[in-house]
Protein backbone atom coordinates (compact mmCIF):
# COMPACT_ATOMS: atom_id res chain seq x y z
CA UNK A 1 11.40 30.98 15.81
CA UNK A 2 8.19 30.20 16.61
CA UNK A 3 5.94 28.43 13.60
CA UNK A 4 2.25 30.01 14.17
CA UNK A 5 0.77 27.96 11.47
CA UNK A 6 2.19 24.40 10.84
CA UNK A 7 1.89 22.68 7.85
CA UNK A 8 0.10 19.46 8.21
CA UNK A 9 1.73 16.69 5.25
CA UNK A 10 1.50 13.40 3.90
CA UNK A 11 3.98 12.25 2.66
CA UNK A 12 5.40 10.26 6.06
CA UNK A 13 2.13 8.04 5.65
CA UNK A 14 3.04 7.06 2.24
CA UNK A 15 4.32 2.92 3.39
CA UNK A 16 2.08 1.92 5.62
CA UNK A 17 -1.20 3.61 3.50
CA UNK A 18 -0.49 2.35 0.32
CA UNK A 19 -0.10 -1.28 2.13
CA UNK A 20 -3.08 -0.57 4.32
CA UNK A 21 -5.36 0.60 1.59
CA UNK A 22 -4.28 -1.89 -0.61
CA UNK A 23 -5.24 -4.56 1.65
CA UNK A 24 -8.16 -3.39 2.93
CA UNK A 25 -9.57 -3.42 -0.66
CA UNK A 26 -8.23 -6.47 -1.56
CA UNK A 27 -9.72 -7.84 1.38
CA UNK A 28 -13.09 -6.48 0.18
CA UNK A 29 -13.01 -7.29 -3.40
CA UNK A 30 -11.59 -10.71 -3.81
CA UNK A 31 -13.29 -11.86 -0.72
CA UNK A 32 -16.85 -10.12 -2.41
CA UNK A 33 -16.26 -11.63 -5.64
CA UNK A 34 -15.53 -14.83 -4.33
CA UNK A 35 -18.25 -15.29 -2.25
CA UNK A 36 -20.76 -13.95 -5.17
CA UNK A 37 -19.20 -16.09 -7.80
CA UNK A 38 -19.58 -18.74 -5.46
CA UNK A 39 -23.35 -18.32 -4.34
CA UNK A 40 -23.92 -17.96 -8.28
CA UNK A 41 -23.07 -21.53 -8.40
CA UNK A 42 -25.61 -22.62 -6.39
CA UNK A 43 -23.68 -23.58 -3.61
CA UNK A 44 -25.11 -24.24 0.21
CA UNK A 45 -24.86 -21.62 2.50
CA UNK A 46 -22.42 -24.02 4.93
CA UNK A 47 -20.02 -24.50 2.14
CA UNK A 48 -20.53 -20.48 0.89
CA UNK A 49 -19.11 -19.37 4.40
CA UNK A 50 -16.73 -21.79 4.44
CA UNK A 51 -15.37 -20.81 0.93
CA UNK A 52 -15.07 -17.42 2.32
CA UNK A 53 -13.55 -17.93 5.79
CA UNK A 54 -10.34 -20.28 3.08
CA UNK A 55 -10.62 -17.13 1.29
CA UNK A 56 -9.88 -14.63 3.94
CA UNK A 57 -7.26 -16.76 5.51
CA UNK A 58 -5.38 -17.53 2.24
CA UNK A 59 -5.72 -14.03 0.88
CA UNK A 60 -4.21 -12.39 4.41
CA UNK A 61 -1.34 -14.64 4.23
CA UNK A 62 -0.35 -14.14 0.65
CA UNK A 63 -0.61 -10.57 0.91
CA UNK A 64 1.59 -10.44 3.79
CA UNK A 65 4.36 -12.78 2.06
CA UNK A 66 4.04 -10.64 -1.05
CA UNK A 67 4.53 -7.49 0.56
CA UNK A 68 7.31 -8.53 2.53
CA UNK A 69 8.97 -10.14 -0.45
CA UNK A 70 8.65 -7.10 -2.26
CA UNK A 71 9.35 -4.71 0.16
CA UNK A 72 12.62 -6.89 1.25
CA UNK A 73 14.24 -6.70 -2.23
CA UNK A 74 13.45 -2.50 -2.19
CA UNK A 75 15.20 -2.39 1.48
CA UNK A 76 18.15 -5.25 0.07
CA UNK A 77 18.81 -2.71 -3.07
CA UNK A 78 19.12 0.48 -0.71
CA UNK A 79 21.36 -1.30 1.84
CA UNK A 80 23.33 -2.28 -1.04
CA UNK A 81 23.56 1.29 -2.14
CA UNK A 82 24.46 2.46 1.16
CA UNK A 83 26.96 0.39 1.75
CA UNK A 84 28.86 1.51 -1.68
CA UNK A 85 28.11 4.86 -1.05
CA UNK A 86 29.96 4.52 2.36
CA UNK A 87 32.91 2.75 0.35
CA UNK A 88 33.15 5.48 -2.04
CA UNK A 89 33.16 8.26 1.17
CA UNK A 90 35.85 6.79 2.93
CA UNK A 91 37.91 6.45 -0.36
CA UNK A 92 37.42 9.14 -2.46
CA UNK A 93 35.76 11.74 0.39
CA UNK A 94 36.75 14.93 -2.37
CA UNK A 95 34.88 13.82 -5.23
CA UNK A 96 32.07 12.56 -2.97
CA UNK A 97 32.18 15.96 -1.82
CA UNK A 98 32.33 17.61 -5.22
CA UNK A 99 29.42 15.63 -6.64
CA UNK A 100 26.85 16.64 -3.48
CA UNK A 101 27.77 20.38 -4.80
CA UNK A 102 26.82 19.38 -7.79
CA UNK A 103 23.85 18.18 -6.89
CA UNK A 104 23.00 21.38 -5.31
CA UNK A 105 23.94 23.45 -7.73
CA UNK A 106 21.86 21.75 -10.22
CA UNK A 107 19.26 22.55 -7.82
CA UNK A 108 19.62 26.25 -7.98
CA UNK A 109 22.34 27.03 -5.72
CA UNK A 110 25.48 28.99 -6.81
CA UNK A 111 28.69 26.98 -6.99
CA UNK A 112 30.34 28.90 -4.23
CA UNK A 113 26.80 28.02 -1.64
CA UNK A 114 26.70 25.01 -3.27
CA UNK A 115 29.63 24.58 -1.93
CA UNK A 116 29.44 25.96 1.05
CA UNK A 117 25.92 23.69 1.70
CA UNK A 118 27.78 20.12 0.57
CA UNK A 119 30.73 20.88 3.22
CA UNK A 120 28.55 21.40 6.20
CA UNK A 121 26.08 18.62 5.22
CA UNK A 122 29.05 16.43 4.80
CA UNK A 123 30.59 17.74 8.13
CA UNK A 124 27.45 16.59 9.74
CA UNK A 125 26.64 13.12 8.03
CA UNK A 126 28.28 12.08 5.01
CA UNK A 127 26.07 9.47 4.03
CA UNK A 128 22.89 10.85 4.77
CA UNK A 129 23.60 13.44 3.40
CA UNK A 130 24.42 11.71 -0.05
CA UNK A 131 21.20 8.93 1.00
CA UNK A 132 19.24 11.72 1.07
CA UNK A 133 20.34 13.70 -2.36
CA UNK A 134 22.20 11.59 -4.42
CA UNK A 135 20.07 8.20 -3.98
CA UNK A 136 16.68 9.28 -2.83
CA UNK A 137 16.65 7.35 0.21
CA UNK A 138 15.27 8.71 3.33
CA UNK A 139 14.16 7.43 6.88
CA UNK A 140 10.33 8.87 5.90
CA UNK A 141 10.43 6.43 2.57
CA UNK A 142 12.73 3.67 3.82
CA UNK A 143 11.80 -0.01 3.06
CA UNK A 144 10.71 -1.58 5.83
CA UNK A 145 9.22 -5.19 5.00
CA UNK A 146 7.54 -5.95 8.52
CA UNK A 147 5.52 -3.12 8.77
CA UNK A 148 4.36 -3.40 5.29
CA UNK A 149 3.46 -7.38 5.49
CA UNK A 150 1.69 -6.90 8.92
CA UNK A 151 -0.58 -3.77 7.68
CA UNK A 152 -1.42 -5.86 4.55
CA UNK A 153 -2.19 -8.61 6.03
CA UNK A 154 -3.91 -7.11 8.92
CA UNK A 155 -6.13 -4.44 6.55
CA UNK A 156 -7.21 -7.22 4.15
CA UNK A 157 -8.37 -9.20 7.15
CA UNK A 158 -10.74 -6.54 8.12
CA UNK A 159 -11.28 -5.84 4.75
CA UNK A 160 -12.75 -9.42 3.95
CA UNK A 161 -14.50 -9.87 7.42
CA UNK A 162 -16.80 -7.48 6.35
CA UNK A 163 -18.51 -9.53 3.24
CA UNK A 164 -17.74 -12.79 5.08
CA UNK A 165 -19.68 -11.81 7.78
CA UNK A 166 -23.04 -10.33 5.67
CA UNK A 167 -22.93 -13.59 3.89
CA UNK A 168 -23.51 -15.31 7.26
CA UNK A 169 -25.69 -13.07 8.91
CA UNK A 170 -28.14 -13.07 5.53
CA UNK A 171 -27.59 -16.24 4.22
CA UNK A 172 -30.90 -17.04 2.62
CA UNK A 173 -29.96 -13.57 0.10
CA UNK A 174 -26.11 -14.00 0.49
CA UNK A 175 -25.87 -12.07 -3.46
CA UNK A 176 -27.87 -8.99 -2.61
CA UNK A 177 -26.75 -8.34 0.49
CA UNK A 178 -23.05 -8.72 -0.47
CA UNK A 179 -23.05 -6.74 -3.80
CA UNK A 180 -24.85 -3.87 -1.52
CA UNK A 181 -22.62 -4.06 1.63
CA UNK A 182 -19.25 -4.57 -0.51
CA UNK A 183 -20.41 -1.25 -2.53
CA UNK A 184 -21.08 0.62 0.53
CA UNK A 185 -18.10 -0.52 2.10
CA UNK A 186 -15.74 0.75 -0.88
CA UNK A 187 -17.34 4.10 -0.97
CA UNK A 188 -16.37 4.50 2.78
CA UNK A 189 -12.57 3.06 2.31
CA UNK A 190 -12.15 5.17 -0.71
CA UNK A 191 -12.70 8.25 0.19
CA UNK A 192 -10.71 8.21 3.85
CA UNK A 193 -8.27 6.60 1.74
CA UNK A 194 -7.89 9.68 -0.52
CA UNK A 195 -9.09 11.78 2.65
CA UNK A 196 -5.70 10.27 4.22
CA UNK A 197 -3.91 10.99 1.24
CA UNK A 198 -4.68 14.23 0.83
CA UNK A 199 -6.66 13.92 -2.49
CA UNK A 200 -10.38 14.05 -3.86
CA UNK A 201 -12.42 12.17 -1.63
CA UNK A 202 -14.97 11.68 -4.34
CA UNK A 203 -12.73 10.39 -6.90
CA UNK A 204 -10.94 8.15 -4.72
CA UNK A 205 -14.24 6.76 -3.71
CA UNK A 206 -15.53 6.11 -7.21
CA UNK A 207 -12.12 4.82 -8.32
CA UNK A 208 -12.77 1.57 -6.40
CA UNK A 209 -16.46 0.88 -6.41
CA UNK A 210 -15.81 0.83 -10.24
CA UNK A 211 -13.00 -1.97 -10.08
CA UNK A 212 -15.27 -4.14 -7.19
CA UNK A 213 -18.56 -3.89 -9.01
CA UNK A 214 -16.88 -5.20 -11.78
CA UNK A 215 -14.97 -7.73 -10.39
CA UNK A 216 -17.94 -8.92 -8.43
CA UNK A 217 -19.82 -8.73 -12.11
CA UNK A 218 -17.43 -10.75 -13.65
CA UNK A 219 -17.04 -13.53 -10.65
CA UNK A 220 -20.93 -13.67 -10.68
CA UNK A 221 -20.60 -14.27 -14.53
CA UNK A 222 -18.20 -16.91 -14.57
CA UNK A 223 -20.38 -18.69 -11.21
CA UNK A 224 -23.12 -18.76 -13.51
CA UNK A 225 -21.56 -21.28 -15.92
CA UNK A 226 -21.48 -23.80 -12.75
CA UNK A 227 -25.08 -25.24 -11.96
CA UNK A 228 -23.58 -27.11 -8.60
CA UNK A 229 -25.94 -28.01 -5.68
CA UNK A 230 -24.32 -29.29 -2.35
């Protein structure tokens, strides 16, 4: 059967956008607030860029350890629940099978469909099938620690180039043209963020400039208590 009109989802982008997007405005933020809080200091421009280039560096690494740490434990607990649910097939395959009607039938299914549906499904693959409905675990939402670390690390890079690189190119008003750049630049990730996602492009967009400008506001703050001069 032929599908005229196929449905376009999201759902399959789910791991490597939330790590992406994450990064990229991590990237952004902590790398615009540092710099600002910095240059509120009073800082030279020489030790301002180098501040930020640490910054970038630092903040790409840990995000990519974090997320793989994190990420590593998530894919550790679902082997682990594979591995009993295999166990439990091979040793008790009739109650195995009896609970994946039940599932079904919980669903909506009669019991005799229900039935009918765990069998086949079973006859077919046992433990995906059970992955899949009993444990929640499928190959679109798997763990996978690698992928997650690398986008992290590579979206806040690219994320924090950005104010690193206005800083340099307009060092003599390194605040200004930060603030105004990192702004601009959250707008943009927010909404193809939430355009990627599927959701309100506006609200996604506002949702971070909010949290930079007042992270930025509060680094600035907390610069201004320094009166250094280098």
């Amino acid at each position: 059967m032929r599908i005229r009109h196929p449905e376009i989802h999201r759902s399959d982008r789910t791991g490597w956008l939330r790590a992406s997007v994450l990064g990229a405005n991590d990237g952004i933020v902590s790398t615009a607030g540092l710099l600002v809080g910095v240059a509120a200091s009073g800082v030279s421009a020489q030790a301002l860029l180098a501040t930020g280039v640490a910054g970038l560096v630092a903040g790409a690494i840990s995000m990519a350890a974090g997320e793989y740490v994190s990420v590593s434990s998530q894919a550790d607990t679902e082997r682990a629940d594979l591995t009993l649910e295999k166990r439990e097939l091979a040793e008790d395959p009739h109650n195995e099978l009896t609970e994946l009607a039940l599932i079904y039938e919980r669903r909506g299914l009669t019991a005799a469909l229900a039935h009918q549906v765990a069998e086949q499904l079973t006859a077919h693959d046992a433990l995906g099938a059970h992955a899949r409905d009993e444990l929640g675990i499928t190959d679109t939402f798997r763990a996978r620690p690698v992928q997650a670390a690398l986008a992290s690390a590579g979206a806040f890079s690219v994320g924090a180039l950005m104010p690193l690189l206005v800083a340099w190119a307009f060092a003599a008003q390194a605040t200004v043209a930060v603030v105004a750049a990192t702004l601009i630049a959250l707008l943009v990730s927010g909404a193809l963020a939430a355009w990627a996602g599927g959701a309100p492009m506006l609200r996604g967009a506002l949702r971070v400039v909010f949290w930079g400008a007042l992270a930025m506001a509060i680094t600035h703050a907390v610069g201004l208590l320094f009166n250094v001069r280098v």
